[in-house]
Protein backbone atom coordinates (compact mmCIF):
# COMPACT_ATOMS: atom_id res chain seq x y z
CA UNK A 1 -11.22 -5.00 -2.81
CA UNK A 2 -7.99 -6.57 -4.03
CA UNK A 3 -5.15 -4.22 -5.17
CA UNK A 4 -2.70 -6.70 -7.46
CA UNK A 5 0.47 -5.22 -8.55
CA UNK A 6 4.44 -4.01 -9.40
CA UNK A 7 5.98 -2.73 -6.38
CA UNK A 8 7.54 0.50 -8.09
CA UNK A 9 8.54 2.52 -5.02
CA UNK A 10 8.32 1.50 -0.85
CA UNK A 11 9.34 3.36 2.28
CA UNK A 12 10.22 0.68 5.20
CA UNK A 13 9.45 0.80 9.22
CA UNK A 14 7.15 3.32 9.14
CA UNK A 15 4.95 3.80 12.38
CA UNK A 16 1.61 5.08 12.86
CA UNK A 17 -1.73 4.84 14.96
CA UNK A 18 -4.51 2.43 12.87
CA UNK A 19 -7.91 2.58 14.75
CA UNK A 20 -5.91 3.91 18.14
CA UNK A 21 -3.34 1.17 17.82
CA UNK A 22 0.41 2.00 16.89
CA UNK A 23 1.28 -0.22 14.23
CA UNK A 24 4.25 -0.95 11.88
CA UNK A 25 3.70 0.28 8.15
CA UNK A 26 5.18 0.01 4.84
CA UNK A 27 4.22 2.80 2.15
CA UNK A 28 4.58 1.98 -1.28
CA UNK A 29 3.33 2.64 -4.98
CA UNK A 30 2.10 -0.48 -6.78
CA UNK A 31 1.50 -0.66 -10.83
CA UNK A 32 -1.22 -2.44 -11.07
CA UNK A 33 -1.52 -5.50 -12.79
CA UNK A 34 -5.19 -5.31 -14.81
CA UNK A 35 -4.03 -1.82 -15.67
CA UNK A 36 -0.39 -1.13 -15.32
CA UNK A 37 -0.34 2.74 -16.39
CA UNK A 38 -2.44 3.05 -13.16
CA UNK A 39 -0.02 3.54 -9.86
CA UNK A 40 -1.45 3.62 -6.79
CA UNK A 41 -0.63 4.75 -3.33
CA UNK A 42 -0.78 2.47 -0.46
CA UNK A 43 0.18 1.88 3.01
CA UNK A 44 0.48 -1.83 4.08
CA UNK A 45 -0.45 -1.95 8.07
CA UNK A 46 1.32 -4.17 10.22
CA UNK A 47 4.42 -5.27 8.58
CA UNK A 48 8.01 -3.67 8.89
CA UNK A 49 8.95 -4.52 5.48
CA UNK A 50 7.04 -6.15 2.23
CA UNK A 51 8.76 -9.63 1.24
CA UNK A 52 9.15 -8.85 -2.15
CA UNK A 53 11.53 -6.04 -3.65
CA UNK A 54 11.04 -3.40 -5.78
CA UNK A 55 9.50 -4.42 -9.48
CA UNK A 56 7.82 -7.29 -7.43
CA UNK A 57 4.42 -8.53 -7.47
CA UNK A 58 2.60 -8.01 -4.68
CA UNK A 59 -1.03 -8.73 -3.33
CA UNK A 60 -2.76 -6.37 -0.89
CA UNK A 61 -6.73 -6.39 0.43
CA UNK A 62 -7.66 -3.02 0.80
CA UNK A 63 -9.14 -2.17 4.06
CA UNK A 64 -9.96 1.50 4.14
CA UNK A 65 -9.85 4.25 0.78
CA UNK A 66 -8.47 7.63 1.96
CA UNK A 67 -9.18 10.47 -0.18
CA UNK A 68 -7.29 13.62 -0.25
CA UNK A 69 -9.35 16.02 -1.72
CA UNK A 70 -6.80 19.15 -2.00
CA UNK A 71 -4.08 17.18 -3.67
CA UNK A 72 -6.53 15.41 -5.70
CA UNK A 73 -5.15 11.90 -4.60
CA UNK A 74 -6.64 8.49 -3.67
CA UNK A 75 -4.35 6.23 -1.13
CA UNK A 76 -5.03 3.12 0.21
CA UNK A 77 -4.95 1.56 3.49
CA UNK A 78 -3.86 -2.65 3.07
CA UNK A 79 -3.47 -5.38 4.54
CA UNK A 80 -0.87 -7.99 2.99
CA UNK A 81 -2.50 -11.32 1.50
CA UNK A 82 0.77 -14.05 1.57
């Protein structure tokens, strides 16, 4: 799945174990393009920092869906697409 979008919020240099590796991670919202009302949460593994800034476009492949079912919220896990 591809997750196109407006970067509205992101939290740099983030660090956390992916499949029992520590890895760099941004977390950010994104509006997404097809359907901009829709914001959605994501963490992009294995970068420091996204190359675009906030209210830029960026283009993620989704790698794994994490659902939080007592807060009722759907993130993300991504990789970036350049």
């Amino acid at each position: 799945m591809i997750l196109e979008g407006t970067v509205i919020s992101k939290e740099t240099g983030l660090r956390a174990s992916f499949g029992g590796v520590e890895q760099p991670y941004v977390r950010c919202v994104i509006a997404r393009l097809d359907n901009p009302e829709v914001q959605s949460e994501a963490r992009v593994i294995g970068v420091e920092d996204l190359p675009v800034d906030v209210g830029g476009v960026v283009r993620l492949e989704v790698v794994r869906v994490v659902t939080d079912r007592r807060d009722g919220i759907v993130r993300f896990d991504c990789r970036l697409i350049e």
